[in-house]
Protein backbone atom coordinates (compact mmCIF):
# COMPACT_ATOMS: atom_id res chain seq x y z
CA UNK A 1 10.51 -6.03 30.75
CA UNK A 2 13.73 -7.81 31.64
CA UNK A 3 12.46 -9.52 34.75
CA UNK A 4 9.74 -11.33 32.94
CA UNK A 5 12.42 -12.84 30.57
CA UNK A 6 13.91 -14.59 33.47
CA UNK A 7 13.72 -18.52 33.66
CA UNK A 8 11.18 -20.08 36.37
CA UNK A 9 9.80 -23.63 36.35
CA UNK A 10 7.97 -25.13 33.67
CA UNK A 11 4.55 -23.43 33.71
CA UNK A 12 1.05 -25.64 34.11
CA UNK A 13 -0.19 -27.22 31.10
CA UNK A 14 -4.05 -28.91 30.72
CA UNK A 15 -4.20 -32.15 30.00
CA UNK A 16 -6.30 -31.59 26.53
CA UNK A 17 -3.55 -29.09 26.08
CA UNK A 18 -2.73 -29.82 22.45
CA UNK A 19 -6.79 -29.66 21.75
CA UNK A 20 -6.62 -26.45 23.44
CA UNK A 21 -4.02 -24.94 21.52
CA UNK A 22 -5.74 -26.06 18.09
CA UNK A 23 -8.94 -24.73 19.48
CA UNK A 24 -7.08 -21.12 19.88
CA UNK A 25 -5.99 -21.41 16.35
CA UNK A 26 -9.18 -22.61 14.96
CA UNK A 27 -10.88 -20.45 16.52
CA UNK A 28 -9.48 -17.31 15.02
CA UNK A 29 -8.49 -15.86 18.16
CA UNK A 30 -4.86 -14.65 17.18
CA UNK A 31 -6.41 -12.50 14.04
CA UNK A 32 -9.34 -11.30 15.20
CA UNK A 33 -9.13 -10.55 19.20
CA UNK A 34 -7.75 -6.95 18.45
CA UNK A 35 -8.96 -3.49 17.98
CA UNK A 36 -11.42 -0.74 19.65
CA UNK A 37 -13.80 -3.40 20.62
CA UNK A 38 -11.89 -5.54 22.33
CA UNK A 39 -9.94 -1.72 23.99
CA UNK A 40 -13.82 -1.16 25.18
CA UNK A 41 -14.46 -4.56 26.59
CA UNK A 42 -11.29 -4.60 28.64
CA UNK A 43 -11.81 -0.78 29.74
CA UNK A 44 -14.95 -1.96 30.95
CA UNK A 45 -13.79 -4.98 32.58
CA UNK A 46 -11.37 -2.67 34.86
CA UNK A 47 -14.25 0.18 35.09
CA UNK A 48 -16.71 -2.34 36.41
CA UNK A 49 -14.46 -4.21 38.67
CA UNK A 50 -12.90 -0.89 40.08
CA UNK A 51 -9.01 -2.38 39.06
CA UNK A 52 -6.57 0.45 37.68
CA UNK A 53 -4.94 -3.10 34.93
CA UNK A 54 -7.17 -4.95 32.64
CA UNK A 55 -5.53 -7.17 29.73
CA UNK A 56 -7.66 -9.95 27.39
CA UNK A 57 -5.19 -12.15 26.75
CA UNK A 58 -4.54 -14.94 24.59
CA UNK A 59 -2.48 -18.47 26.11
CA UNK A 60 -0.48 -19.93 23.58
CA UNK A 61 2.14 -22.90 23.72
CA UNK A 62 4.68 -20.61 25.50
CA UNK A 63 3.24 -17.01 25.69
CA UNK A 64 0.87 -15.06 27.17
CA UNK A 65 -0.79 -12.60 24.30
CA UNK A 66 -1.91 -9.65 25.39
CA UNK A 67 -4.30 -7.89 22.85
CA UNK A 68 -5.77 -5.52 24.74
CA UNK A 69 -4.48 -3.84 27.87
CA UNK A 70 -5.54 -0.82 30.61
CA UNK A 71 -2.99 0.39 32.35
CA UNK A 72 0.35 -1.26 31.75
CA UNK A 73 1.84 -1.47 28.60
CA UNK A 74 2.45 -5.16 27.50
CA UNK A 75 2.24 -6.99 24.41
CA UNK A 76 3.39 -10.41 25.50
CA UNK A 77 4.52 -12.10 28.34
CA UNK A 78 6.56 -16.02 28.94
CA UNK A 79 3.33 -18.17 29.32
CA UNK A 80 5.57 -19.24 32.72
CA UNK A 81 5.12 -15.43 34.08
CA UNK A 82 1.62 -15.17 33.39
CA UNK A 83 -1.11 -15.28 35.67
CA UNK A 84 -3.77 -16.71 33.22
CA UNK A 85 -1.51 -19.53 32.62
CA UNK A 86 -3.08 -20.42 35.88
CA UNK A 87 -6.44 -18.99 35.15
CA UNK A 88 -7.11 -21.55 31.82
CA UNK A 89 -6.80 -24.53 33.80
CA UNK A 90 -9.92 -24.03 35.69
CA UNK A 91 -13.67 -24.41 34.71
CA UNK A 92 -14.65 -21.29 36.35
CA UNK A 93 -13.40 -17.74 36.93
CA UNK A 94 -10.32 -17.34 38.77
CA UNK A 95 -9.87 -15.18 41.74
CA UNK A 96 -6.54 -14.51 43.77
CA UNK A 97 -7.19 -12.16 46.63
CA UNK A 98 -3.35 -11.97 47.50
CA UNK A 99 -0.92 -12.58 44.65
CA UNK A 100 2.03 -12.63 47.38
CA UNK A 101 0.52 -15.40 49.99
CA UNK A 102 -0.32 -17.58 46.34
CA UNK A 103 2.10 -20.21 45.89
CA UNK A 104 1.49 -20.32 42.04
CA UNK A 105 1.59 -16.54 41.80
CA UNK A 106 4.22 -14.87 44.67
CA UNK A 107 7.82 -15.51 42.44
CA UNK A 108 5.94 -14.08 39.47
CA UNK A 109 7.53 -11.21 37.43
CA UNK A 110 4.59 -8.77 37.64
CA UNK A 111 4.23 -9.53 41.42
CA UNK A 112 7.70 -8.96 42.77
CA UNK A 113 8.11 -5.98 40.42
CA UNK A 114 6.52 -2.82 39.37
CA UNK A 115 3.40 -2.50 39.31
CA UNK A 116 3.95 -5.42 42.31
CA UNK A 117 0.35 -6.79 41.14
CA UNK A 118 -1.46 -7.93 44.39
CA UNK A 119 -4.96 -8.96 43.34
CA UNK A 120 -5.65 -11.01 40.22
CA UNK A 121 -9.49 -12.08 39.01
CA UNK A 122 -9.63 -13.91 35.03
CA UNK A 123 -12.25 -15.06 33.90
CA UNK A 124 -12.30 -17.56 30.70
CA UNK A 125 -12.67 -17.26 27.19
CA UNK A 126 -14.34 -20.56 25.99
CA UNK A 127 -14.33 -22.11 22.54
CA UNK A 128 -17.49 -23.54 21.28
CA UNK A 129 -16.44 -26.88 21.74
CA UNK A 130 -15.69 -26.21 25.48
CA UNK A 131 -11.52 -25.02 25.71
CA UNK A 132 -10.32 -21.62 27.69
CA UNK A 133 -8.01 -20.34 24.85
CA UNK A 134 -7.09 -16.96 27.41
CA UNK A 135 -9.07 -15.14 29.52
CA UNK A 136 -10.45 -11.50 30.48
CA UNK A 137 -8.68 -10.65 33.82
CA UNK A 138 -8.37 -7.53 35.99
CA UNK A 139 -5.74 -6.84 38.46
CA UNK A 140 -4.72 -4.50 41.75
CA UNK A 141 -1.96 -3.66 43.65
CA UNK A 142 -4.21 -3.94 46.74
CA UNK A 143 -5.21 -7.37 47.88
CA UNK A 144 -8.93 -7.78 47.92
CA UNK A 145 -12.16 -9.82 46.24
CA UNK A 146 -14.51 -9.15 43.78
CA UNK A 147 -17.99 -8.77 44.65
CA UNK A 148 -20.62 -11.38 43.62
CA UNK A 149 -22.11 -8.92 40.98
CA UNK A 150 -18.55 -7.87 39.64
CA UNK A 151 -17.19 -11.33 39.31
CA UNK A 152 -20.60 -12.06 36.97
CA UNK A 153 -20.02 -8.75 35.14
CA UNK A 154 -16.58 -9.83 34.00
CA UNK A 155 -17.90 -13.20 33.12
CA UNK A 156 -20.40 -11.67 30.78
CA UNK A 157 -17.31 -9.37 29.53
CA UNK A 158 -15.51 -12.62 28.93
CA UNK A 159 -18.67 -13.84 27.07
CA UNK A 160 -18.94 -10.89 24.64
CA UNK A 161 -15.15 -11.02 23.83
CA UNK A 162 -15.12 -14.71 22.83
CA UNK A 163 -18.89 -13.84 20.91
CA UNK A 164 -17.01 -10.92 19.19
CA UNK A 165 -14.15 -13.38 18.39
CA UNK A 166 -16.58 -16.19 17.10
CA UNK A 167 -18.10 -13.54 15.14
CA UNK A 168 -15.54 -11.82 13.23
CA UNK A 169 -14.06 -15.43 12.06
CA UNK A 170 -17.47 -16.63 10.82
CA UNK A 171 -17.26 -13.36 9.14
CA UNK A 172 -13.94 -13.85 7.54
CA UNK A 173 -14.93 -17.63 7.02
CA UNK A 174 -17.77 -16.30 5.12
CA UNK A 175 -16.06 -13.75 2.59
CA UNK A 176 -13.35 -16.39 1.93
CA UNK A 177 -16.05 -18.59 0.79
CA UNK A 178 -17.88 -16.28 -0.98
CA UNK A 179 -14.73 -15.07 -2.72
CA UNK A 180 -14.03 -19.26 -3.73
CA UNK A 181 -16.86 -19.87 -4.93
CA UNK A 182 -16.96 -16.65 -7.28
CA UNK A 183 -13.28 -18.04 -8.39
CA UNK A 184 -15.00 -21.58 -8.90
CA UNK A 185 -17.68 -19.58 -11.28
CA UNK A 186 -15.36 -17.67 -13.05
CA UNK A 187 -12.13 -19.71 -13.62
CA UNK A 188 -11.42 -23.26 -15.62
CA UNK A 189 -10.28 -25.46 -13.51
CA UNK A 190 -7.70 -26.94 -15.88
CA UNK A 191 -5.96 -23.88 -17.00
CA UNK A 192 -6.51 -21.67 -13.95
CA UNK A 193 -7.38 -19.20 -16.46
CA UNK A 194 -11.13 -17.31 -16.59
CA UNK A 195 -13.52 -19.31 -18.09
CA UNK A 196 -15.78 -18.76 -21.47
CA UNK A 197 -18.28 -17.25 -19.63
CA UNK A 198 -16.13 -14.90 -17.26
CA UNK A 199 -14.04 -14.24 -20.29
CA UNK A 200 -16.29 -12.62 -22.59
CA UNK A 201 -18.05 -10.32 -19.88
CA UNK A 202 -14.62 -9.35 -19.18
CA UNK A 203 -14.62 -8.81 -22.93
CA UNK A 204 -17.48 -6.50 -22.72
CA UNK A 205 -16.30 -4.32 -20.49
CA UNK A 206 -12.96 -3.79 -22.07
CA UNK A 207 -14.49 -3.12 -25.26
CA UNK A 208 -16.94 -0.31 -23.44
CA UNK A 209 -14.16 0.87 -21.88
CA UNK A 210 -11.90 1.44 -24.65
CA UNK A 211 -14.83 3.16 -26.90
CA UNK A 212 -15.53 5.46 -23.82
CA UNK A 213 -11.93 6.55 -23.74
CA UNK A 214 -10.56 6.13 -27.46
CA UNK A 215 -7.96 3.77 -25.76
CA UNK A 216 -6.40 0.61 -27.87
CA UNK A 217 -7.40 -2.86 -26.89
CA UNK A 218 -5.98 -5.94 -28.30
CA UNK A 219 -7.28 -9.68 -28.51
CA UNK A 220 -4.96 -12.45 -29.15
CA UNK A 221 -6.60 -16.17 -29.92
CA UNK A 222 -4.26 -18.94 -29.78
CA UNK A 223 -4.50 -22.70 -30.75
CA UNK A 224 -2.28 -25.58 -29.36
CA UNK A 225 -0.98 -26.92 -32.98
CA UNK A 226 -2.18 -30.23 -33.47
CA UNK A 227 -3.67 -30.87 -30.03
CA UNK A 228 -6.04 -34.00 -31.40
CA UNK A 229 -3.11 -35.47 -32.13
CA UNK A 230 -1.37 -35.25 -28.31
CA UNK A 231 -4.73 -36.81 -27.30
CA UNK A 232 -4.20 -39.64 -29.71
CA UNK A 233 -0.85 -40.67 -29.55
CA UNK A 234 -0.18 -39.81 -25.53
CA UNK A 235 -3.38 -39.94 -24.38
CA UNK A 236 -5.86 -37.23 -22.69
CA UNK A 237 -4.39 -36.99 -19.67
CA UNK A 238 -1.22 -36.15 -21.16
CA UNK A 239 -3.16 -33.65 -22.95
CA UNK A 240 -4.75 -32.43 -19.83
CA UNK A 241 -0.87 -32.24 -18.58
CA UNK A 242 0.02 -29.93 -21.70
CA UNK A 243 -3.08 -27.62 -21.31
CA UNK A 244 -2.68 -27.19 -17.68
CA UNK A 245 1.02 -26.31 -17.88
CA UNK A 246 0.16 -24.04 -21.16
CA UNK A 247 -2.12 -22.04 -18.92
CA UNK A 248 0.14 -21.72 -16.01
CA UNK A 249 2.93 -20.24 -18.75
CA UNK A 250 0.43 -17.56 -20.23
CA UNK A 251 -0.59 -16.71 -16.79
CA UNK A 252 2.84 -16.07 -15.41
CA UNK A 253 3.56 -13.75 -18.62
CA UNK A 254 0.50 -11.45 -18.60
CA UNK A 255 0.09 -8.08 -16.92
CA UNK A 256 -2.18 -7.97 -14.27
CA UNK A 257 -4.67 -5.53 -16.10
CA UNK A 258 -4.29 -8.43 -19.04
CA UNK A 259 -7.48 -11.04 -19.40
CA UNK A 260 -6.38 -14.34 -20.23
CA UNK A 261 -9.07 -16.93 -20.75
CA UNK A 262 -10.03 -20.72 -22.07
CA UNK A 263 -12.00 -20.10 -25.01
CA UNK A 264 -12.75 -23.64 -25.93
CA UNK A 265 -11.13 -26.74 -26.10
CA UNK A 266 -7.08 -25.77 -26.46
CA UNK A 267 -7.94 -22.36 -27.57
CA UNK A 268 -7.36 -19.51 -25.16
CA UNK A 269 -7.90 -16.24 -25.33
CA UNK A 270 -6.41 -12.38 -24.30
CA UNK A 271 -7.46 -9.16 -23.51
CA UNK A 272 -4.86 -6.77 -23.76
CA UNK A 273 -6.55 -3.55 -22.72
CA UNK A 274 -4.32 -0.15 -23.82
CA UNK A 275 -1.78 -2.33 -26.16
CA UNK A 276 -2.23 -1.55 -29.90
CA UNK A 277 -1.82 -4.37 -32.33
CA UNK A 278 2.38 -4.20 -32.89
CA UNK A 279 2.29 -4.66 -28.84
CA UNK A 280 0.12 -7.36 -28.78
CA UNK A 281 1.78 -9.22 -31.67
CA UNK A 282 4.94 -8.64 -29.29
CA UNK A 283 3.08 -10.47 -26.86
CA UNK A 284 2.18 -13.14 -29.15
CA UNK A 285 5.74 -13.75 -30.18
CA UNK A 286 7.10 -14.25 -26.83
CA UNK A 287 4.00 -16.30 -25.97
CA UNK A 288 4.69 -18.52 -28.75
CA UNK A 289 8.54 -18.77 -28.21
CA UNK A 290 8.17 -19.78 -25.01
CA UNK A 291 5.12 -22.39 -25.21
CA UNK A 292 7.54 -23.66 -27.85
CA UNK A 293 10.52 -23.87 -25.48
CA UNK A 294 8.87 -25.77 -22.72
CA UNK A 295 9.36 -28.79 -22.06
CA UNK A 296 6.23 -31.64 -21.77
CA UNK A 297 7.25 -35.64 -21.25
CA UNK A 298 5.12 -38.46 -21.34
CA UNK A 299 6.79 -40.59 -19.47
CA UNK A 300 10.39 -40.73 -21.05
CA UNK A 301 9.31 -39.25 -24.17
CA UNK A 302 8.98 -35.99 -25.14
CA UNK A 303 5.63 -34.54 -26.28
CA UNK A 304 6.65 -31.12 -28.47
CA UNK A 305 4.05 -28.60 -28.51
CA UNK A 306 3.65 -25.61 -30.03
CA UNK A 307 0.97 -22.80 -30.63
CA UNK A 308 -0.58 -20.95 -33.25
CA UNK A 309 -1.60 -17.21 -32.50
CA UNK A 310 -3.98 -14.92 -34.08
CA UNK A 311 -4.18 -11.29 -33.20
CA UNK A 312 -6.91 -8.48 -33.80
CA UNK A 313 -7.57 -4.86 -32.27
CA UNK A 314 -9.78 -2.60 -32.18
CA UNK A 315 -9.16 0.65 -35.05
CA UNK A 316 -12.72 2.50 -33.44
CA UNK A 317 -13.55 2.10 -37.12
CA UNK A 318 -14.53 -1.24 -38.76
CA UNK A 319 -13.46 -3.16 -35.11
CA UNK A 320 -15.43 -1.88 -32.94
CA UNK A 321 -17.26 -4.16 -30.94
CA UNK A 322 -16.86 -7.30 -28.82
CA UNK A 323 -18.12 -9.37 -32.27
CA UNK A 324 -16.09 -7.94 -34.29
CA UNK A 325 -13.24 -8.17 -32.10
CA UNK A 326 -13.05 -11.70 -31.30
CA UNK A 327 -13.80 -12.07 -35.27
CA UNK A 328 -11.24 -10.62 -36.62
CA UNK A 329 -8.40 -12.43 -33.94
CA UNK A 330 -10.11 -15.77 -35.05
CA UNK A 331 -9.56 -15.33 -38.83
CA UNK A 332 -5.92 -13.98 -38.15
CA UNK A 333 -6.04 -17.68 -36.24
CA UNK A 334 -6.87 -19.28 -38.69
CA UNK A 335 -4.60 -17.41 -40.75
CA UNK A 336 -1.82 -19.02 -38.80
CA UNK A 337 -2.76 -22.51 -38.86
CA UNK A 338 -3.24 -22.41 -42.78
CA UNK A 339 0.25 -20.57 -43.40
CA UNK A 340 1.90 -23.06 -41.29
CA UNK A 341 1.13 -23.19 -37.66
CA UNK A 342 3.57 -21.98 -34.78
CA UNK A 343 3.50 -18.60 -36.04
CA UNK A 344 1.48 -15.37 -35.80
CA UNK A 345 -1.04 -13.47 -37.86
């Protein structure tokens, strides 16, 4: 709408405005206040209040939001060329009976042009903690007044919008938490990776899943080389340095269907589900080259690290099983560290 682009004086701001504006965003307003509920809430506001427009709108630092609308087709308007600009500096609903003889409201965009808005109710939407963040409002081109009854009905509408709001982010606030504190059971917080436990019931359903379906599925065990040592000479938090970086490398270089885990101590652990051995050992190699390529300091010195890999699959013959597995990946381990270190077995 090009007439609502136009410039007009600086619009009306609160004078909590900046605690208003965090309220909207803390709320959860801009996410949630969409959708078929909100569409029902504002058809009813209009249906109620007999007014052909109806829009629940959002005030932001210079917009107007509309998120739901009946009967004219906005999305957004200049916070200066909205009406509930106006409305979210009162305490109470806010009625105009004649946009035109309204000093705030007669130069406005939607009143001087189509649909030449003459009648203008909002009503609120409060935050918990007590700040309008928009409002529910209906409009006319006929000047008039609510009735006592209507102008409760659309402050109950207001009500239930802002409860639907509140509930939908407690709702989202909810499944994020749930979802950190399954990551906080399930992943070391050193390496990022999964930890023992989450690791080897991710084991056991790889392993059922690969006898179910014949399918290949790899394990690869590797050891820092000489890890006691780093501790020793550099001190553990150096150490901690080494095994965090180490599990940020292997966790950039796996495959998202790949399991990568903390076994114990410096030892981690993969899953490569439908990767035969030569692919896993393919795996191991670049693993290894690049743990030996990075680079770990200790102030100005360098603290070289490299790794020692064991791999082991399952043939649906002798390896078969989650035991057997993680056994034979372990002795090709160990394999490693007595033929040399820094290679694989």
């Amino acid at each position: 709408m090009a007439a609502a682009e136009q410039i007009f004086p600086t619009f009306p701001q609160p004078a909590d405005e900046q605690a208003r504006l965090a309220a909207l965003h803390r709320s959860g307003a801009p996410d949630h206040a969409s959708g078929p509920d909100f569409a029902f809430l504002t058809a009813l506001a209009a249906r109620l209040c007999g007014m052909p427009y109806a829009h629940l709108t959002l005030v932001d630092g210079d917009r107007a939001w509309i998120r739901a609308s009946v009967g004219l087709d906005l999305d957004s308007l200049p916070r200066s060329q909205s009406y509930c600009a106006w409305a979210v500096l009162g305490d109470t609903l806010t009625e105009v009976p004649d946009t035109t003889q309204d000093a705030r409201m007669a130069s406005l965009a939607l009143t001087v042009g189509a649909p030449q808005v003459r009648r203008y109710a909002g009503a609120p939407l409060w935050t918990l903690d007590g700040h309008p963040i928009g409002t529910l409002c209906v409009m006319d081109s006929h000047p008039g007044t609510l009735t006592p009854e209507q102008r409760d009905l659309l402050a109950g509408l207001a009500h239930q919008a802002m409860a639907l709001i509140e509930a939908r982010a407690a709702e989202r606030a909810l499944r994020q938490s749930e979802q950190r504190l399954e990551q906080l059971a399930t992943t070391d917080e050193l390496t990022g990776l999964h930890n023992r436990r989450s690791l080897l019931h991710r084991l056991k359903f790889e392993v059922a899943r690969a006898r179910r379906f014949r399918a290949p599925l790899a394990a690869v065990m590797l050891d820092l080389d000489h890890f006691r040592r780093i501790n020793d000479e550099h001190g553990h938090a150096t150490g901690d340095r080494v095994l965090a970086a180490v599990g940020k490398l292997v966790r950039e270089n796996v495959r998202m269907i790949d399991v990568a885990g903390r076994y114990g101590g410096e030892e981690l652990c993969l899953l490569l589900p439908n990767t035969p051995l030569i692919g896993a050992r393919k795996m191991a190699e670049t693993l290894r080259s690049r743990i030996e390529a990075q680079v770990h300091m200790d102030g100005a010195r360098r603290v070289p690290v490299t790794a020692s890999f064991g791999v082991g699959a399952i043939d649906h013959m002798a390896i078969d099983d989650a035991d057997t597995l993680l056994r034979a990946a372990e002795a090709a381990l160990y394999a490693a560290k007595a033929n040399g270190r820094n290679r694989i077995d």
